[in-house]
C-alpha atoms as a PDB file:
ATOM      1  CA  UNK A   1     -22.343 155.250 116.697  1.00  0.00           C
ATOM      2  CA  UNK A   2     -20.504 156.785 114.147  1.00  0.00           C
ATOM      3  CA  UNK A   3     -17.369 154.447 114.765  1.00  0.00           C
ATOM      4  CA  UNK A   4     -19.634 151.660 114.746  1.00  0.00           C
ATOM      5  CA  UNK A   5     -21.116 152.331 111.224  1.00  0.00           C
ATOM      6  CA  UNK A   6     -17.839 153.174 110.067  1.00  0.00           C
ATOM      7  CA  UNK A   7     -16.430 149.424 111.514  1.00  0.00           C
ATOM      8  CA  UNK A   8     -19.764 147.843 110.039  1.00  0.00           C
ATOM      9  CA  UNK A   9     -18.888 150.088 106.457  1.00  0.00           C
ATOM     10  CA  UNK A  10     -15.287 148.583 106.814  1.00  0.00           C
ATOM     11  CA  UNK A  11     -15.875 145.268 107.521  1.00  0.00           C
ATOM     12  CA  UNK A  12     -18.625 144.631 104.865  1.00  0.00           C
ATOM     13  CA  UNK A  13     -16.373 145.903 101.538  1.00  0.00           C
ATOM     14  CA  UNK A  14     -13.861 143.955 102.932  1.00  0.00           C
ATOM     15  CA  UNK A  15     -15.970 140.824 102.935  1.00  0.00           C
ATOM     16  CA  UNK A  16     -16.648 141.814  99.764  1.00  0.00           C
ATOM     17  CA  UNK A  17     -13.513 142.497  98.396  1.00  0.00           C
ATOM     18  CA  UNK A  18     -12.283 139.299  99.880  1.00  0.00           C
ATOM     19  CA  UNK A  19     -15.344 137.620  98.806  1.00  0.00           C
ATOM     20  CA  UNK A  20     -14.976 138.747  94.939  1.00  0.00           C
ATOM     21  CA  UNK A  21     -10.994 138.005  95.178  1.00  0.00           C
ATOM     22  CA  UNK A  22     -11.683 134.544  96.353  1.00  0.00           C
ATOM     23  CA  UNK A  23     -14.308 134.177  94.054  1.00  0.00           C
ATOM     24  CA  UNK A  24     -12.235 135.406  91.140  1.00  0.00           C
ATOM     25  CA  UNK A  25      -9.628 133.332  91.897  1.00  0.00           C
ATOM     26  CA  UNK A  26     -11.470 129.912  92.340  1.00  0.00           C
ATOM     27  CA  UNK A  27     -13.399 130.989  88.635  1.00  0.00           C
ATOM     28  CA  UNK A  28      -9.972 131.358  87.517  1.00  0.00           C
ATOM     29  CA  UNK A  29      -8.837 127.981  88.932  1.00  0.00           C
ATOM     30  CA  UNK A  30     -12.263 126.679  87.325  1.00  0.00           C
ATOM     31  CA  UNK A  31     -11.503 127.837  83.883  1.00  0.00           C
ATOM     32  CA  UNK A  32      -7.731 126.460  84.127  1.00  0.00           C
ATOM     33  CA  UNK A  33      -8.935 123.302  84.846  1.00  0.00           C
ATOM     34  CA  UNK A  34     -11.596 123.498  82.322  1.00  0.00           C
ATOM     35  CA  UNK A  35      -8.652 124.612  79.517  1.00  0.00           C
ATOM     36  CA  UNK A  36      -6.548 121.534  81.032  1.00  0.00           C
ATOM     37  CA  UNK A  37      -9.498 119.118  80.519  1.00  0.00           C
ATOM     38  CA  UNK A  38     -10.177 120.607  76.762  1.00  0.00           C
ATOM     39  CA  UNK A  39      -6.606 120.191  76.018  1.00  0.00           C
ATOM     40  CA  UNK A  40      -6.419 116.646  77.697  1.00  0.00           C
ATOM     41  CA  UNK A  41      -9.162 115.693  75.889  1.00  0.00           C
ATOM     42  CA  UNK A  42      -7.753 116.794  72.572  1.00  0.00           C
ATOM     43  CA  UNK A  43      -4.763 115.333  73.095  1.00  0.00           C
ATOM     44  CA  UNK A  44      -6.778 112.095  73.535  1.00  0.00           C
ATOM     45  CA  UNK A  45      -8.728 112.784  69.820  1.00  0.00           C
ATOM     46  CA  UNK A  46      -5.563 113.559  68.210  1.00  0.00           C
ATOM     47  CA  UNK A  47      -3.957 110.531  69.565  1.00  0.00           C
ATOM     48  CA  UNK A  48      -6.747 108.283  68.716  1.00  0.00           C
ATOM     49  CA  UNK A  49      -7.094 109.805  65.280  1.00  0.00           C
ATOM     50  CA  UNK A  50      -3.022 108.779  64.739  1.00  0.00           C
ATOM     51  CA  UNK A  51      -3.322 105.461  66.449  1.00  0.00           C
ATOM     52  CA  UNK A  52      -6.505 104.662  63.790  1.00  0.00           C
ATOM     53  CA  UNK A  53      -4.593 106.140  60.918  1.00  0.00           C
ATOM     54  CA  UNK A  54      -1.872 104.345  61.677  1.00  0.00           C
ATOM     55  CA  UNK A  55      -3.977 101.225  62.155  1.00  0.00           C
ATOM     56  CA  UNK A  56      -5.196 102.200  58.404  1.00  0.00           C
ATOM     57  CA  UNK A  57      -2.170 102.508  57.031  1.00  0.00           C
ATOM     58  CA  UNK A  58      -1.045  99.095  58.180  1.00  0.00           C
ATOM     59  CA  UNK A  59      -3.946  97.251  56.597  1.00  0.00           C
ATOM     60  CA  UNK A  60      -3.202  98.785  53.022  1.00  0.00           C
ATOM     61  CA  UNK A  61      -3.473  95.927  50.479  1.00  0.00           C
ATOM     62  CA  UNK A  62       0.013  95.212  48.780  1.00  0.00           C
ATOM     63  CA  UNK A  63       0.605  95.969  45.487  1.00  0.00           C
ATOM     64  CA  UNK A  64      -1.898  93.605  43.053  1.00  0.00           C
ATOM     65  CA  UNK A  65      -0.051  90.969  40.895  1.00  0.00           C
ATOM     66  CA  UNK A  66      -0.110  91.590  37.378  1.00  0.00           C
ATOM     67  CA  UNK A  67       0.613  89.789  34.095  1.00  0.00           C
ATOM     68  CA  UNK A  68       0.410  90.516  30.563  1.00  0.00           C
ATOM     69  CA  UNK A  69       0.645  88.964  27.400  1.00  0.00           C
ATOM     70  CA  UNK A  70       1.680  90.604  23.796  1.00  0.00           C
ATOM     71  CA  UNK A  71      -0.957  88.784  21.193  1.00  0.00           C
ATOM     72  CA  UNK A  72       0.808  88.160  17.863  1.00  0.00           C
ATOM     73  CA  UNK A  73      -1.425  86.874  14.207  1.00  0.00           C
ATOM     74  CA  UNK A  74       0.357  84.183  12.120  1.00  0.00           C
ATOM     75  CA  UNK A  75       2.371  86.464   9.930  1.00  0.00           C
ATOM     76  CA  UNK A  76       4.431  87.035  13.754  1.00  0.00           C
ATOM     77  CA  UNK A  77       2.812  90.611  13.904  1.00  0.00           C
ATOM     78  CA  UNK A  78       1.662  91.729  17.408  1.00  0.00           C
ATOM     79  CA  UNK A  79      -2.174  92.583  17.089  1.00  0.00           C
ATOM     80  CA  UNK A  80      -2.943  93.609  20.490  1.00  0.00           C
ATOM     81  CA  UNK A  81      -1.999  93.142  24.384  1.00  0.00           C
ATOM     82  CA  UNK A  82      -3.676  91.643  27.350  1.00  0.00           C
ATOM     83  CA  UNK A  83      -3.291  92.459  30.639  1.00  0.00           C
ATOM     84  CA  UNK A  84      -4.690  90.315  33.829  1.00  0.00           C
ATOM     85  CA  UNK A  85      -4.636  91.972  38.060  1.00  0.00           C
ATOM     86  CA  UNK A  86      -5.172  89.583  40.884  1.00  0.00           C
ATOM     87  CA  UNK A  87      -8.548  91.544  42.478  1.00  0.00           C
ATOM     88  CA  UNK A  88     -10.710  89.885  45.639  1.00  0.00           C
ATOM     89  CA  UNK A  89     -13.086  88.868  43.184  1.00  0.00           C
ATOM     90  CA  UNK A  90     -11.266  87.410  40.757  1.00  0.00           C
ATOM     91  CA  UNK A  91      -9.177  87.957  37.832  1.00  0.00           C
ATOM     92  CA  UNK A  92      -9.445  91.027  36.054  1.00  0.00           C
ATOM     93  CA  UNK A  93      -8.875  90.974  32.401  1.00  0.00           C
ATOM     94  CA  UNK A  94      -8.096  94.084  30.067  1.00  0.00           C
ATOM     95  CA  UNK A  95      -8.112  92.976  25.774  1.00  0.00           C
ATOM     96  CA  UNK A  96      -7.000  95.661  23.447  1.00  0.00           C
ATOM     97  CA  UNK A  97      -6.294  94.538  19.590  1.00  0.00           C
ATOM     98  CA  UNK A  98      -5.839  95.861  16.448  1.00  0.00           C
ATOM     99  CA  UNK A  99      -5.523  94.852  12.669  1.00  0.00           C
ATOM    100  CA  UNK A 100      -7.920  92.155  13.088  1.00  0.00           C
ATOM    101  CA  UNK A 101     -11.076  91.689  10.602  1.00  0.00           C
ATOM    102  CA  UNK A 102     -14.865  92.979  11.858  1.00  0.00           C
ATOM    103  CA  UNK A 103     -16.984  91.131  13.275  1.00  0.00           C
ATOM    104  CA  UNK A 104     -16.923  89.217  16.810  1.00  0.00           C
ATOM    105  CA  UNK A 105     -14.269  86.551  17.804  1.00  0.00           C
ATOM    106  CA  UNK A 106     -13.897  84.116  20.248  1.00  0.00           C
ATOM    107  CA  UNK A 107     -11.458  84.780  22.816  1.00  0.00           C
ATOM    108  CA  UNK A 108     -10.138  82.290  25.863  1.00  0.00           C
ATOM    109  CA  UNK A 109      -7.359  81.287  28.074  1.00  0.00           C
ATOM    110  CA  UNK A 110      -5.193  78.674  26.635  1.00  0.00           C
ATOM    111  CA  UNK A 111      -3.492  75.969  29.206  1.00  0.00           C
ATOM    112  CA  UNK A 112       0.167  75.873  27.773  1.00  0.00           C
ATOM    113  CA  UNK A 113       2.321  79.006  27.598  1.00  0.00           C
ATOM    114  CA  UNK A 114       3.328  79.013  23.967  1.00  0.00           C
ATOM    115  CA  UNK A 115       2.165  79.960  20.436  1.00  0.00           C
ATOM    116  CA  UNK A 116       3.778  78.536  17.662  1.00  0.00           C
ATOM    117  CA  UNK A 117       2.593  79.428  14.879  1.00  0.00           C
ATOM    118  CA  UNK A 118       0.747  79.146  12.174  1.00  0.00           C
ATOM    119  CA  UNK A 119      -1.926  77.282  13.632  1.00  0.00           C
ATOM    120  CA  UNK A 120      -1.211  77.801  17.203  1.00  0.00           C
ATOM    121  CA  UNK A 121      -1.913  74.181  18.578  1.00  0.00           C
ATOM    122  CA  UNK A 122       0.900  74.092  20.823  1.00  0.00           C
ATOM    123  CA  UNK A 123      -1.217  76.536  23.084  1.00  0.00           C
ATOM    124  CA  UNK A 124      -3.480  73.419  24.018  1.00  0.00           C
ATOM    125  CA  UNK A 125      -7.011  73.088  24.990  1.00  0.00           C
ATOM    126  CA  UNK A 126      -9.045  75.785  27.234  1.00  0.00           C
ATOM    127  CA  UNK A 127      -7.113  76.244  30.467  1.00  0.00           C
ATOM    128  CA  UNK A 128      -9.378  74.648  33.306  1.00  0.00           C
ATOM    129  CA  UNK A 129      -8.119  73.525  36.556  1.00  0.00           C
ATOM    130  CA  UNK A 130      -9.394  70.190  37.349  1.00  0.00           C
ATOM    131  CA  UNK A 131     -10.434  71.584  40.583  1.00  0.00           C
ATOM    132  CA  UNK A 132     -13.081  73.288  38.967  1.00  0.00           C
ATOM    133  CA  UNK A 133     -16.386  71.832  40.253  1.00  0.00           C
ATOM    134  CA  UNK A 134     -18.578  72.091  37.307  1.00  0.00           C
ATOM    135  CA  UNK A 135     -16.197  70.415  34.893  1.00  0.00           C
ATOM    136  CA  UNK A 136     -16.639  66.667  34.128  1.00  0.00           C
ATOM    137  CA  UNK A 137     -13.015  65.774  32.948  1.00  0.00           C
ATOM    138  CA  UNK A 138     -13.306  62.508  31.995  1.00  0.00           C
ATOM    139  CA  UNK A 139     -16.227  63.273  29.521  1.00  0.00           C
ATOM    140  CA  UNK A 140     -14.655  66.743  28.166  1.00  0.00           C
ATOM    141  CA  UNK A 141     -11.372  67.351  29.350  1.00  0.00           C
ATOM    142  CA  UNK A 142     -10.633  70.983  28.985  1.00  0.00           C
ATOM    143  CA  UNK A 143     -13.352  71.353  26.105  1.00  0.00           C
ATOM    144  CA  UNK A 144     -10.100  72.578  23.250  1.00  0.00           C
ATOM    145  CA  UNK A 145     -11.550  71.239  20.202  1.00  0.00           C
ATOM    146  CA  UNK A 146     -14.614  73.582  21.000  1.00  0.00           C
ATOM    147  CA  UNK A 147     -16.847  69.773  21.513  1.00  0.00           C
ATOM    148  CA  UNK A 148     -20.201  70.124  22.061  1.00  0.00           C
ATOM    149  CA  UNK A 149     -19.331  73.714  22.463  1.00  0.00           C
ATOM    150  CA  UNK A 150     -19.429  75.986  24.654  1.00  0.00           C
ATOM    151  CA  UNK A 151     -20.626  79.562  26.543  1.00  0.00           C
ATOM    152  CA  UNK A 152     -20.291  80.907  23.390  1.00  0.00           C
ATOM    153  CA  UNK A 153     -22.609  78.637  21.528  1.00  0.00           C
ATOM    154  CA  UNK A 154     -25.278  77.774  23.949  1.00  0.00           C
ATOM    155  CA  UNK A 155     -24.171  78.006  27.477  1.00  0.00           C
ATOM    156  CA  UNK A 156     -23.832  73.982  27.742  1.00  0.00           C
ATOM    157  CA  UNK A 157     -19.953  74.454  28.999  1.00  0.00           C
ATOM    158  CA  UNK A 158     -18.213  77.074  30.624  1.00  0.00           C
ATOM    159  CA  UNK A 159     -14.426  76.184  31.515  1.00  0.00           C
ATOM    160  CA  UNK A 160     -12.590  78.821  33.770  1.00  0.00           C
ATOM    161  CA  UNK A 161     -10.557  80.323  30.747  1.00  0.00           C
ATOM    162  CA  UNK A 162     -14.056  81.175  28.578  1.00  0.00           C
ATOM    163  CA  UNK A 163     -13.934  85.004  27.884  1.00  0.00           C
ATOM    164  CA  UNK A 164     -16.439  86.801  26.695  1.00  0.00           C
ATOM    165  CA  UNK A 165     -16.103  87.010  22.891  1.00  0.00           C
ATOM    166  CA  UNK A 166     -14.391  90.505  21.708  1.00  0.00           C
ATOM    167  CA  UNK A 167     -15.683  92.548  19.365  1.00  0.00           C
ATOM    168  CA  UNK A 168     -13.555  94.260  16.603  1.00  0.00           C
ATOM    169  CA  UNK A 169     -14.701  97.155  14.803  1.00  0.00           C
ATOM    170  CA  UNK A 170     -14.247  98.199  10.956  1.00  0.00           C
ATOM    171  CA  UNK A 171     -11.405  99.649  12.124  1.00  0.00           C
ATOM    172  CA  UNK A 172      -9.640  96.822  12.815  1.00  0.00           C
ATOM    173  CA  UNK A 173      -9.861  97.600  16.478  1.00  0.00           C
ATOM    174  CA  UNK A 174     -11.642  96.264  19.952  1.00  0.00           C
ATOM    175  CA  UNK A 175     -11.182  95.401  23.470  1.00  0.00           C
ATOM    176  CA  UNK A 176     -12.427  93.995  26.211  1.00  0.00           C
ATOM    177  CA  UNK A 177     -12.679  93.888  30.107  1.00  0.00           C
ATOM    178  CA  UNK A 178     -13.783  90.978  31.842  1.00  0.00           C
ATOM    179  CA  UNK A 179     -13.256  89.261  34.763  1.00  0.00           C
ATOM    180  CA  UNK A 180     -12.271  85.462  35.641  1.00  0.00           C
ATOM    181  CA  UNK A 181     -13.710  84.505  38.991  1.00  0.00           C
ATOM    182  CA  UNK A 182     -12.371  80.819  39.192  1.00  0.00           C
ATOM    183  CA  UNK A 183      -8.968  82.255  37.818  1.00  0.00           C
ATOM    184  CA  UNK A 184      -5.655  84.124  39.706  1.00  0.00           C
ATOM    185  CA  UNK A 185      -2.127  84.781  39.602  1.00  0.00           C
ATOM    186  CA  UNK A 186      -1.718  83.159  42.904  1.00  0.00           C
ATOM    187  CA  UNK A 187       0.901  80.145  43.611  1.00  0.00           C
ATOM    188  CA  UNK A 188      -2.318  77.652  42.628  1.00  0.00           C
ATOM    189  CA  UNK A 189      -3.608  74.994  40.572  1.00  0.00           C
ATOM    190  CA  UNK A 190      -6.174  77.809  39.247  1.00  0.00           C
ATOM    191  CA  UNK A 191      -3.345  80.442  38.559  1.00  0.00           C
ATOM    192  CA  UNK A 192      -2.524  81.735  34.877  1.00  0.00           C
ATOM    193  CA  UNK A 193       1.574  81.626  35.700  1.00  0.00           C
ATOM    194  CA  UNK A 194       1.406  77.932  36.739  1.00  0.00           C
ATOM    195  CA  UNK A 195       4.355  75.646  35.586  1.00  0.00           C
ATOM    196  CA  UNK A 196       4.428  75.477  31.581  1.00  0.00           C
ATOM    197  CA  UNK A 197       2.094  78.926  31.363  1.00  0.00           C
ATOM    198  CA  UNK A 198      -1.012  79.760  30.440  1.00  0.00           C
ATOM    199  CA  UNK A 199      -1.426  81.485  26.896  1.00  0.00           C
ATOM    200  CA  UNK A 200      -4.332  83.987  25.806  1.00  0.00           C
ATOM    201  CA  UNK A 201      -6.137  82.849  22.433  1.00  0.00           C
ATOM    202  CA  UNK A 202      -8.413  84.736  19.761  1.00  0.00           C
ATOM    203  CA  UNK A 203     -10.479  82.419  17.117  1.00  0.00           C
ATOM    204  CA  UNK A 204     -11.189  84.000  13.639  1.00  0.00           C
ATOM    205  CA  UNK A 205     -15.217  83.934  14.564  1.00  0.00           C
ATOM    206  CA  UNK A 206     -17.719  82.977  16.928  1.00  0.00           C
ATOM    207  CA  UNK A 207     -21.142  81.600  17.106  1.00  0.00           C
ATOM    208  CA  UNK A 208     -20.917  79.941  14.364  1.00  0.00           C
ATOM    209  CA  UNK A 209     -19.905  82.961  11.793  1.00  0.00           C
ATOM    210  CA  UNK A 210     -16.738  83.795  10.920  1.00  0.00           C
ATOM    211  CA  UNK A 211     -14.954  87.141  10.318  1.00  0.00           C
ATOM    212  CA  UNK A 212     -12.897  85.506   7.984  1.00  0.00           C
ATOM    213  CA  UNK A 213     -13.949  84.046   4.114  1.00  0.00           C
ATOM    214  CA  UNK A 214     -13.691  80.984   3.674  1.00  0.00           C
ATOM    215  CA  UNK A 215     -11.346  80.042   7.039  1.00  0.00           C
ATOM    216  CA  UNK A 216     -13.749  78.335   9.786  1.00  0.00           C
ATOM    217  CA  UNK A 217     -14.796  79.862  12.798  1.00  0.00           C
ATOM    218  CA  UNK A 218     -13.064  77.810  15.073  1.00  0.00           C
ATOM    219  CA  UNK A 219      -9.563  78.769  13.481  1.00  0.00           C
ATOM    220  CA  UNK A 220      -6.883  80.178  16.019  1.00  0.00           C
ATOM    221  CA  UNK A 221      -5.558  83.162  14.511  1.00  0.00           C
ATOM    222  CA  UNK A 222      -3.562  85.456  17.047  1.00  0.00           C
ATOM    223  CA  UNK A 223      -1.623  84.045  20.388  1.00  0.00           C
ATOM    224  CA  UNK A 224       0.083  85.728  23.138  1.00  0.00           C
ATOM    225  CA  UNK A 225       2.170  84.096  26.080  1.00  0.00           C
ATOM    226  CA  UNK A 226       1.197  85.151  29.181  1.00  0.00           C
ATOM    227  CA  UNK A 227       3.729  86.243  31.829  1.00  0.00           C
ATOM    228  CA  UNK A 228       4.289  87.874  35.110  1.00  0.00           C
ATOM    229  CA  UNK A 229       4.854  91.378  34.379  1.00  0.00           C
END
C-alpha cells in the first residue's frame, strides 16, 4: 500500500513538474511572440512615420520669388525700398521710406520699369493687365492721369497696381504692407517683371490734400525700378 502511495506521490509531482515546465515554457513562447509582435509593430510605426515625413518633406514649397525696388525723390536720393514675395494669395508687398514730408501719399504700381526723373513720366500709367476683368480699357486705359479717379478718391476704379496710400510720419518716415491679389512675379501677363518692368510710384498727396505747399497732389515725387532680386 505503501509502494502504491509512494508511486501515486511520484507520479503526481511529476505531472506537476512536467505540467509547470511545459507551462512555463509555452508562457515563455507566449511572451516571445508577444515581444516579436510589439517590435513588428513598431517597426511598422517607425516606418510609416519616415515614409510620411518623407512624403512631407517632398511637398515643401520652393523658395518664394522675390523682387525689390530702391525708391529714389527727384534730387536722385533713395527715400525708401520696396520689396514684393510671390504668396498663394497674391502678391505681398513690404513699403519702407524715409525723408519724405507728413502726411499720407498715394502709392501704386507703375507699368514701365523706369524713372527718369524729375517728373517721373516715363514710369507710365497704373500697371493693369488687360486681363483684368473689372477694367474697361477702352474707356480708361490703365487710369495714369488719376481720371475720374480712383480707390483712393471714391472707390469708382481700382486697377491691379492701386496700393493702399502710405502714411509718413513727422519723422519723415512710414511703411506699408499690403498685398496685390490680381498681381505676381510669375512668367504672366499679370506679373511685375514682365518685358519692359514694372516700376513702384509715390504721389506727393492723396485724397485730394497734399503733403507738399503749393505742388498738387497728383505730383510723382519718388520712383523705384522694380527687379528680380
Amino acid at each position: 500500500m505503501t509502494n502504491k502511495m509512494i508511486d501515486k506521490n511520484y507520479l503526481l509531482a511529476l505531472f506537476r513538474h512536467d505540467f509547470s515546465h511545459n507551462f512555463r515554457h509555452k508562457l515563455n513562447l507566449v511572451n516571445l511572440g508577444l515581444a516579436c509582435m510589439t517590435i513588428t509593430a513598431a517597426t511598422a510605426v517607425t516606418s510609416t512615420t519616415t515614409a510620411i515625413a518623407q512624403n512631407a518633406t517632398s511637398v515643401i514649397i520652393p523658395n518664394p520669388q522675390n523682387a525689390i525696388a530702391s525708391i529714389f525723390n527727384i534730387k536722385g536720393e533713395q527715400v525708401g525700398t520696396a520689396t514684393f514675395t510671390q504668396t498663394p494669395l497674391g502678391l505681398q508687398v513690404i513699403v519702407n521710406v524715409e525723408k519724405l514730408t507728413q502726411g499720407e501719399h498715394m502709392i501704386h504700381i507703375h507699368e514701365n520699369g523706369k524713372c527718369d526723373a524729375p517728373d517721373f513720366k516715363t514710369s507710365g500709367n497704373h500697371f493693369n493687365p488687360k486681363d483684368d476683368d473689372d477694367v474697361d480699357n477702352e474707356i480708361n486705359p490703365m487710369h495714369g492721369a488719376h481720371g475720374s479717379h480712383e480707390k483712393h478718391e471714391g472707390e469708382k476704379h481700382n486697377p491691379a497696381g492701386d496700393l493702399p496710400n502710405i502714411v509718413v510720419k513727422k519723422d519723415g518716415k512710414g511703411n506699408l504692407n499690403a498685398l496685390l491679389p490680381r498681381l505676381s512675379l510669375d512668367n504672366k501677363p499679370n506679373s511685375l517683371l514682365k518685358q519692359g518692368g514694372t516700376s513702384i510710384l509715390i504721389h506727393a498727396g492723396a485724397n485730394g490734400n497734399s503733403t507738399i505747399p503749393n505742388v498738387d497732389y497728383k505730383t510723382r515725387i519718388a520712383c523705384g525700378v522694380i527687379k528680380k532680386s
